[in-house]
Protein backbone atom coordinates (compact mmCIF):
# COMPACT_ATOMS: atom_id res chain seq x y z
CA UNK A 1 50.63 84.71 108.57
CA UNK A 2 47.22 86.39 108.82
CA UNK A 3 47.80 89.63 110.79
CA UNK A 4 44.62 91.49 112.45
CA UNK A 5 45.14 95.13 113.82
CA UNK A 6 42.59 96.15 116.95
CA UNK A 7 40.63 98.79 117.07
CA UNK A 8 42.46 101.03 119.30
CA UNK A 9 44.43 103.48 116.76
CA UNK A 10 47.11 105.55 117.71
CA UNK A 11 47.13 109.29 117.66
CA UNK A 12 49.26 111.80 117.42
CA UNK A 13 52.65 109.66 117.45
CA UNK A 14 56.20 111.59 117.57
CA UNK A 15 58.78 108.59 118.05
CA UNK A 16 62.29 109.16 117.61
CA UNK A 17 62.37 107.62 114.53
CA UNK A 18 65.95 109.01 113.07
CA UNK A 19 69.31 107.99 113.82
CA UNK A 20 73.15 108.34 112.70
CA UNK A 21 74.38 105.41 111.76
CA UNK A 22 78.14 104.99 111.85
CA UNK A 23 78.77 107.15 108.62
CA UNK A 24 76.79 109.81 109.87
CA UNK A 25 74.00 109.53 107.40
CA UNK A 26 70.77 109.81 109.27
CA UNK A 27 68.38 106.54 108.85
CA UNK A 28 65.26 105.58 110.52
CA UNK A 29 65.11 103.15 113.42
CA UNK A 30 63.54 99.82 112.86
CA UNK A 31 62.02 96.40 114.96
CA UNK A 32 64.49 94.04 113.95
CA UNK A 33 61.79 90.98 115.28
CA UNK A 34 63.40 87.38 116.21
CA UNK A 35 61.02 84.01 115.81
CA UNK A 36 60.87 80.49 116.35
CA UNK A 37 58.98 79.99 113.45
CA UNK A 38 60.94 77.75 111.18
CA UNK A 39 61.11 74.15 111.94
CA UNK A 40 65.24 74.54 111.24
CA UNK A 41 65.81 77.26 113.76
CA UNK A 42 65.22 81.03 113.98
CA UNK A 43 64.36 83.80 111.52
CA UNK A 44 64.64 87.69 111.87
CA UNK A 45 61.98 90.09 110.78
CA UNK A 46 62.29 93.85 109.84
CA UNK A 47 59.19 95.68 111.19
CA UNK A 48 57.70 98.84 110.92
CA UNK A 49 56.78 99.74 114.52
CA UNK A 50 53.64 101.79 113.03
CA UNK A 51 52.22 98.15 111.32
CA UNK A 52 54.13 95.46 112.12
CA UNK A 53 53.63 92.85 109.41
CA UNK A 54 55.64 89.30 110.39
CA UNK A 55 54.00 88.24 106.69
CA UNK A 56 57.03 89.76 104.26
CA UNK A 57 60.06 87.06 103.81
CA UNK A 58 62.75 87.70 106.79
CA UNK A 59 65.98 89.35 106.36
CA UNK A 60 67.86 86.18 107.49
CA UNK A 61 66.98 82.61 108.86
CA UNK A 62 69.70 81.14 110.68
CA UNK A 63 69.97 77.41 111.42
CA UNK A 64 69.68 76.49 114.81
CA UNK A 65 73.23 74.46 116.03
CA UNK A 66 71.17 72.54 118.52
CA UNK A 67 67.86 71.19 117.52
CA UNK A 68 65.44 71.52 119.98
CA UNK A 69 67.31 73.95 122.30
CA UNK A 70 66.69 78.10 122.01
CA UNK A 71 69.11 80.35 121.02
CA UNK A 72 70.13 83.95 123.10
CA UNK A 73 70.03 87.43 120.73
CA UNK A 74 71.34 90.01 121.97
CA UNK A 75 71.96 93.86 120.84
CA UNK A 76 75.85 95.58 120.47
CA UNK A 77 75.67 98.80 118.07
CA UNK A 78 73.64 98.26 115.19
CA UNK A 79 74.63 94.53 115.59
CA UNK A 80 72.47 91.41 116.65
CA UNK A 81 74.67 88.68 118.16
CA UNK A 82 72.88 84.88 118.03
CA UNK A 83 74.82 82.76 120.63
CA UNK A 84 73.85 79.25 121.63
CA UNK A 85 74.98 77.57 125.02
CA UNK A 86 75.53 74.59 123.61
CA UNK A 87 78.48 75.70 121.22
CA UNK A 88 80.91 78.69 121.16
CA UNK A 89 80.88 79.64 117.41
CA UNK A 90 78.61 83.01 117.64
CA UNK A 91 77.15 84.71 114.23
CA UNK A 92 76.38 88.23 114.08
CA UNK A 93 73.77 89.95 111.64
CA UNK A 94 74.75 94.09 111.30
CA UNK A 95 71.67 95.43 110.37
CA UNK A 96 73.21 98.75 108.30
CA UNK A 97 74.35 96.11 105.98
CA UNK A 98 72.38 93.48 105.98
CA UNK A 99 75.31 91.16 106.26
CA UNK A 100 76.47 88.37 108.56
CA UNK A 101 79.62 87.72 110.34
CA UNK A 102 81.69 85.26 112.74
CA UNK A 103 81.65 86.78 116.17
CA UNK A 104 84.13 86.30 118.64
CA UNK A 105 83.22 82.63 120.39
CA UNK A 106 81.69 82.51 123.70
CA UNK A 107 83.89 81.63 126.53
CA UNK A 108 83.61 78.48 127.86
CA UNK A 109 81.97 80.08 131.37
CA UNK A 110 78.94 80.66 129.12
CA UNK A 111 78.37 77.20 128.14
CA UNK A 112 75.89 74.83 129.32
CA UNK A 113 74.23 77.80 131.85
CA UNK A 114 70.91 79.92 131.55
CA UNK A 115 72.87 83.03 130.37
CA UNK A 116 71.25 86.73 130.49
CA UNK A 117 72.48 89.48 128.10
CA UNK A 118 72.46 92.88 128.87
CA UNK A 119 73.74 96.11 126.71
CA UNK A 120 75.06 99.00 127.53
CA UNK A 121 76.12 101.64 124.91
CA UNK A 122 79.30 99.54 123.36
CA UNK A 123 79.15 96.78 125.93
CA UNK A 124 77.60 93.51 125.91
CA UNK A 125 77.40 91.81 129.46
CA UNK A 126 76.31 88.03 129.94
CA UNK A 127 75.36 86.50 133.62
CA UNK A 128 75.42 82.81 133.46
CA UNK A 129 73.42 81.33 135.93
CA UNK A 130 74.11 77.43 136.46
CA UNK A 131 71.41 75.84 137.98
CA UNK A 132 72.78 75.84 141.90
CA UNK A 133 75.92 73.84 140.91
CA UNK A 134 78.21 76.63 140.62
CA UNK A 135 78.76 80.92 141.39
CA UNK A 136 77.54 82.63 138.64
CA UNK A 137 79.66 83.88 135.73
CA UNK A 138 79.87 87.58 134.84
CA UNK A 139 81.39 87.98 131.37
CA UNK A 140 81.84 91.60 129.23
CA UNK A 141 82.11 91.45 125.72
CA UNK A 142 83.82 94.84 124.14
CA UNK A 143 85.14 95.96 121.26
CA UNK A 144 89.63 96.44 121.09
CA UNK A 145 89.50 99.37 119.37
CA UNK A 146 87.49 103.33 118.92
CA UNK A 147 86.88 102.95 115.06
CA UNK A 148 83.29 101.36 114.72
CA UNK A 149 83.31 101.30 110.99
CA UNK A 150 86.04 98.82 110.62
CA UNK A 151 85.09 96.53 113.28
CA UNK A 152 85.70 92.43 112.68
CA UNK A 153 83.51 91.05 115.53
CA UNK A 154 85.60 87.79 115.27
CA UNK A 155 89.14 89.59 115.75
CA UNK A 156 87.66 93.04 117.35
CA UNK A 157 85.57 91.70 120.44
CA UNK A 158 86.84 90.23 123.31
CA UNK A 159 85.39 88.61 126.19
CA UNK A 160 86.28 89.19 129.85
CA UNK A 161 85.75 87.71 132.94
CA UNK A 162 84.59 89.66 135.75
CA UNK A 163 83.78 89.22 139.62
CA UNK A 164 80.63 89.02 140.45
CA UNK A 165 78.96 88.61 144.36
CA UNK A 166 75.86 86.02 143.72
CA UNK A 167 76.05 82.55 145.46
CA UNK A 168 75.61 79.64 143.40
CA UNK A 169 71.83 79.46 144.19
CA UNK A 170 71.13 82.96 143.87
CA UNK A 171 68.77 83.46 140.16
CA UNK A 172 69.19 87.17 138.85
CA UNK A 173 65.75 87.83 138.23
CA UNK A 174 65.91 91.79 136.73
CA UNK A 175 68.16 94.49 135.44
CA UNK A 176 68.61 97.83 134.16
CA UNK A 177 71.03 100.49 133.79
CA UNK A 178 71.18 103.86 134.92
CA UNK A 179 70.64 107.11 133.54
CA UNK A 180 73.92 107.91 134.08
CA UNK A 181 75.16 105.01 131.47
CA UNK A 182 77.68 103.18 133.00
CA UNK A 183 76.15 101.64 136.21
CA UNK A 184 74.04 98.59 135.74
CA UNK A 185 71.64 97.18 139.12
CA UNK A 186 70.75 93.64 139.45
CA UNK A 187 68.35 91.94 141.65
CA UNK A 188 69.17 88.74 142.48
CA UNK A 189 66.76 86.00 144.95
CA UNK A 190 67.52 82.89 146.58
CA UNK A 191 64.09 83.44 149.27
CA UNK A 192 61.95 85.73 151.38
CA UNK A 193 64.94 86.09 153.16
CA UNK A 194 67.68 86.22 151.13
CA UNK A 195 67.18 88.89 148.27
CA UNK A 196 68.54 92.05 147.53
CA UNK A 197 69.65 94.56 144.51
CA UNK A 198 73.29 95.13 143.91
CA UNK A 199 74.78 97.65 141.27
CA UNK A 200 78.05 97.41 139.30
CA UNK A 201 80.03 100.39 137.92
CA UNK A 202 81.56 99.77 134.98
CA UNK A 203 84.21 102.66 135.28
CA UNK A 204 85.36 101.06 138.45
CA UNK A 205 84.28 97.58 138.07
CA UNK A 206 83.08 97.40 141.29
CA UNK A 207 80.18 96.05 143.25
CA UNK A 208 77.64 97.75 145.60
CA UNK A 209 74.73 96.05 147.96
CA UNK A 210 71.59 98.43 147.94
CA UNK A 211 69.65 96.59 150.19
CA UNK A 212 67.04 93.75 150.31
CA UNK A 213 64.79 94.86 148.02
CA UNK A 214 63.70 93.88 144.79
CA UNK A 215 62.90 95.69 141.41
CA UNK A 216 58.78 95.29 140.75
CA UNK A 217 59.92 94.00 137.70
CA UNK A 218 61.43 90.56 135.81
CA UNK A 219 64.26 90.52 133.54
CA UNK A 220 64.94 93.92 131.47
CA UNK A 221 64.06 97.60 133.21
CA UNK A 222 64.28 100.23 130.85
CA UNK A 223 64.83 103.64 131.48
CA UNK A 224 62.26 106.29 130.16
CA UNK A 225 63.72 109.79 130.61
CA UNK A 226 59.74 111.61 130.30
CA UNK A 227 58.63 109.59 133.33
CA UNK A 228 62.14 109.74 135.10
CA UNK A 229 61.73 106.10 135.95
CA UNK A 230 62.53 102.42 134.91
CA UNK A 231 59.69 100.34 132.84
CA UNK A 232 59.35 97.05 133.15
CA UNK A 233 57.02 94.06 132.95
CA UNK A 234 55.21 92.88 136.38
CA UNK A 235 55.04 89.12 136.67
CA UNK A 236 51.17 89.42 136.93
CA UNK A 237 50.87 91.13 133.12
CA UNK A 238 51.01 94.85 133.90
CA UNK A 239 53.24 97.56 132.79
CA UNK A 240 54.91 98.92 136.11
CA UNK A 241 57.57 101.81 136.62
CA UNK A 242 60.04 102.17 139.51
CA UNK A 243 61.90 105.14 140.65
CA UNK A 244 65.35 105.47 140.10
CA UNK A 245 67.71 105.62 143.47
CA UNK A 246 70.40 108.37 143.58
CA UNK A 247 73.44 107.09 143.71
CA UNK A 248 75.08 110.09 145.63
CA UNK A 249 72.70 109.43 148.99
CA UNK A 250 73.83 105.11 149.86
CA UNK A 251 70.31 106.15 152.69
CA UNK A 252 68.20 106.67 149.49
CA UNK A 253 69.45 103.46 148.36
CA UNK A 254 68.65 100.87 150.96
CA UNK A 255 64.70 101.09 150.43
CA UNK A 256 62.78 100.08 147.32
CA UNK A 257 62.25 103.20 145.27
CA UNK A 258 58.36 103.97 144.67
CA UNK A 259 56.95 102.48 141.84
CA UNK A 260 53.39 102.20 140.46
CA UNK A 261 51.71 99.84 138.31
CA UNK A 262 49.64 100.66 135.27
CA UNK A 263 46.06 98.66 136.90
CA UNK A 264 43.55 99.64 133.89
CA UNK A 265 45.03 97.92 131.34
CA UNK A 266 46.70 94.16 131.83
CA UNK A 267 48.80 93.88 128.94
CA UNK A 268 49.25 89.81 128.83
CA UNK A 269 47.96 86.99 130.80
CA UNK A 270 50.89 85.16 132.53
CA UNK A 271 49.27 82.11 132.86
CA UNK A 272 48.32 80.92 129.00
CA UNK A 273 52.06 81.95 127.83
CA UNK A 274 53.52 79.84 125.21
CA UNK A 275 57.14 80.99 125.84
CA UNK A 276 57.50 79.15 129.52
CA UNK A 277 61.08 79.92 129.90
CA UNK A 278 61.51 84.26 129.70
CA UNK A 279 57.62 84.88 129.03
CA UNK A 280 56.68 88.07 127.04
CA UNK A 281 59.24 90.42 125.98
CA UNK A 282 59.53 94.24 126.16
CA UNK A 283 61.68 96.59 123.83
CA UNK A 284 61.67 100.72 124.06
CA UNK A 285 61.62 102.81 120.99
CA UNK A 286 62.24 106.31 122.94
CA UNK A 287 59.96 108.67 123.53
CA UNK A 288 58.37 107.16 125.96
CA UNK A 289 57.16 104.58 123.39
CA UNK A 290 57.40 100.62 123.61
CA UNK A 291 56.71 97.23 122.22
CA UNK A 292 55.42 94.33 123.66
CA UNK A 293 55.94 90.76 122.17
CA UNK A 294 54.17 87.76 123.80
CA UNK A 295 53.02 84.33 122.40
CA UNK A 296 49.50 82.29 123.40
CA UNK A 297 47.33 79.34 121.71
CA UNK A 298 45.22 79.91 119.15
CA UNK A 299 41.64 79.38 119.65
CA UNK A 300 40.67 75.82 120.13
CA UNK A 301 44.78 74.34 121.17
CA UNK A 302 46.12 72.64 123.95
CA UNK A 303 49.10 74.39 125.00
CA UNK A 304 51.10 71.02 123.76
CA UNK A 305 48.80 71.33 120.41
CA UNK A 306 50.37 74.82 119.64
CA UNK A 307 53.74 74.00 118.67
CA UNK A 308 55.48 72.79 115.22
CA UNK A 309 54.77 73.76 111.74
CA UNK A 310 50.85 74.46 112.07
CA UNK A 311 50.68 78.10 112.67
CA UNK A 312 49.01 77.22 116.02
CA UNK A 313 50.45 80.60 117.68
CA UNK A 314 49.14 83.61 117.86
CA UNK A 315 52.10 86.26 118.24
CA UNK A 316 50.64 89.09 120.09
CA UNK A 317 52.66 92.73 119.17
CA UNK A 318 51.40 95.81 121.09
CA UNK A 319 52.43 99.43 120.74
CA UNK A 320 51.86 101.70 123.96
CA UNK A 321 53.13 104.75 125.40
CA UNK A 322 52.83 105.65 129.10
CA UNK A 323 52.38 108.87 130.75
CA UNK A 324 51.45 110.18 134.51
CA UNK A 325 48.00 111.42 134.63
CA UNK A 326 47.39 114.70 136.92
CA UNK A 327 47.15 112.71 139.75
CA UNK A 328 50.54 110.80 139.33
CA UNK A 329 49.17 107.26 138.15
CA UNK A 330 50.85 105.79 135.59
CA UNK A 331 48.75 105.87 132.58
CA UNK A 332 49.14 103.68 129.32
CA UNK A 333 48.47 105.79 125.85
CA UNK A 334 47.67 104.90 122.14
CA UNK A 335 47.61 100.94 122.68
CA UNK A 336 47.15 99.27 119.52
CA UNK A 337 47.81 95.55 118.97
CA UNK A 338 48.16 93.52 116.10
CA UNK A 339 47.84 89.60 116.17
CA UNK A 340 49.27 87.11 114.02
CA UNK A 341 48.93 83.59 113.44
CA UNK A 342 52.20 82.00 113.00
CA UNK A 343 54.15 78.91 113.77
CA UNK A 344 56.41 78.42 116.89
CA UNK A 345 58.83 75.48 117.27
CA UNK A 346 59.71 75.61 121.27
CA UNK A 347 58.28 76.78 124.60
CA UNK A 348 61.45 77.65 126.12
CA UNK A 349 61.90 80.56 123.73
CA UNK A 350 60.71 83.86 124.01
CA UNK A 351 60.30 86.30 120.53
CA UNK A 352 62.27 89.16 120.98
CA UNK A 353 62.63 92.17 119.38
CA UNK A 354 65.45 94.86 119.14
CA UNK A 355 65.43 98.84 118.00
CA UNK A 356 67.90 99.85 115.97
């Protein structure tokens, strides 16, 4: 692929770059980025986040078990799990390694359903929404014992069922955890009417209505601890933030937090995505830093043109960071974008990328 950086150079940068990894060497952090770009299935990419170059060979291209259908990644430890929710057999890629493993199989709850991943710390959770003809299924995936260096994710995961309150026509439409790591909120619609944002302890395992409002963002919320506030994408291709609600005043908690929208720059245009299903995709570095990944036509394609082995996609990655100017409007910083040309096999799947 022929990449193109803009003109808008970044200055000053001061990511948290180093990490322990689970020999307590130190090692920097990397975008680990996932594509549809090979007619067979799915390849993943190691990135710098200062240049991102999709051009070098990937680390790994795995075969896709259903032709035509996506494939769910999601993040445990310094592990990216591929699941498909056609099949049970999972494969995990450990990126300190380099090497691939069997993971523990997905239960059958998590078959033949729109399934969301979410992670936090050593837990993987998985909503499965099923189209209005059953409750939703609320599954956690951890690992059976403390020592992380001798993990087998085939023998050393398991997979347990939880409760969960969301009617059978209820779609989750965002997350995110809280700063205090073990209490994920969900906000879940059905219409106008019937909406609202639940949170779920996962000390206690126990549910908690928060009102009838909604998070100003879809699908992953991210908590940024220099603006004290979730980040997340707004459906209308603008970086928003949203308060987070203490969880010691239930009053504070009934009421949509403030949020605020960054207005001067929209980020992506919601309307000429080529990834129909999740859209563009959002992944934070730290330090206030993030990475945007979305997908549109090249110049002169039909949006049914853009698809197959042509290179008829141009993947859009962006760098920002965001920051509250003196007035208290969220501000985005040292934007630079770099676009490639590359090929993309199916609309309903969304690049994403992971930082670890």
């Amino acid at each position: 692929p022929v990449c193109r950086m803009s003109k808008r150079r970044r200055q000053g940068e001061e990511g948290q770059a180093n990490c322990h990894d689970r020999s307590g060497n130190k090692h920097e952090k990397s975008l680990y980025l996932v594509l549809d770009d090979w007619h067979r299935g799915f390849t993943i990419r190691k990135l710098d986040a200062d240049s991102p170059d999709v051009s070098n060979p990937p680390v790994v291209r795995l075969v896709s078990p259903a032709r035509d259908l996506p494939m769910d990644f999601a993040a445990l430890g310094g592990n990216i799990i591929a699941t498909s929710n056609q099949y049970t057999a999972t494969v995990v890629f450990d990126t300190e390694t380099d090497a691939l493993a069997m993971g523990n199989p997905l239960p059958d709850s998590l078959l033949d359903a729109a399934n969301y991943f979410f992670t936090a710390g050593d837990v993987l959770f998985a909503f499965a929404y099923y189209f209005m003809r059953r409750p939703h299924s609320f599954q956690v995936l951890t690992a059976t014992k403390d020592d992380m260096n001798t993990l087998c994710p085939s023998t050393d995961w398991s997979w347990k069922s939880m409760p969960a309150p969301f009617a059978k026509d209820e779609k989750i439409e965002s997350y995110a955890l809280h700063p205090d790591g073990h209490t994920m909120f969900v906000s879940s619609y059905i219409n106008e009417i019937n909406r609202g944002t639940f949170s779920f302890d996962t000390k206690t395992s126990e549910w908690r209505r928060h009102g009838e409002w909604m998070f100003p963002f879809v699908l992953e919320g991210f908590f940024d601890a220099d603006l004290d506030a979730w980040v997340g994408l707004h459906p209308d291709g603008y970086i928003c933030s949203c308060q987070v609600p203490s969880l010691s005043n239930s009053s504070s908690t009934l009421q949509q937090p403030n949020w605020k929208m960054a207005k001067e720059h929209r980020m992506w245009n919601p309307y000429h995505q080529l990834a129909r299903g999740r859209g563009p995709t959002l992944t934070y570095m730290g330090n206030s830093r993030f990475f945007l990944v979305d997908c549109v036509a090249a110049d002169g394609l039909e949006f049914q043109d853009a698809f197959g082995d042509s290179r008829g996609c141009v993947l859009n990655m962006t760098t920002f960071r965001l920051r509250y100017d003196s007035e208290g409007n969220l501000r985005i910083k040292d934007r630079d974008t770099t676009s490639c040309r590359v090929s993309k096999q199916l609309s309903t799947f969304s690049p994403v990328a992971f930082w670890m």
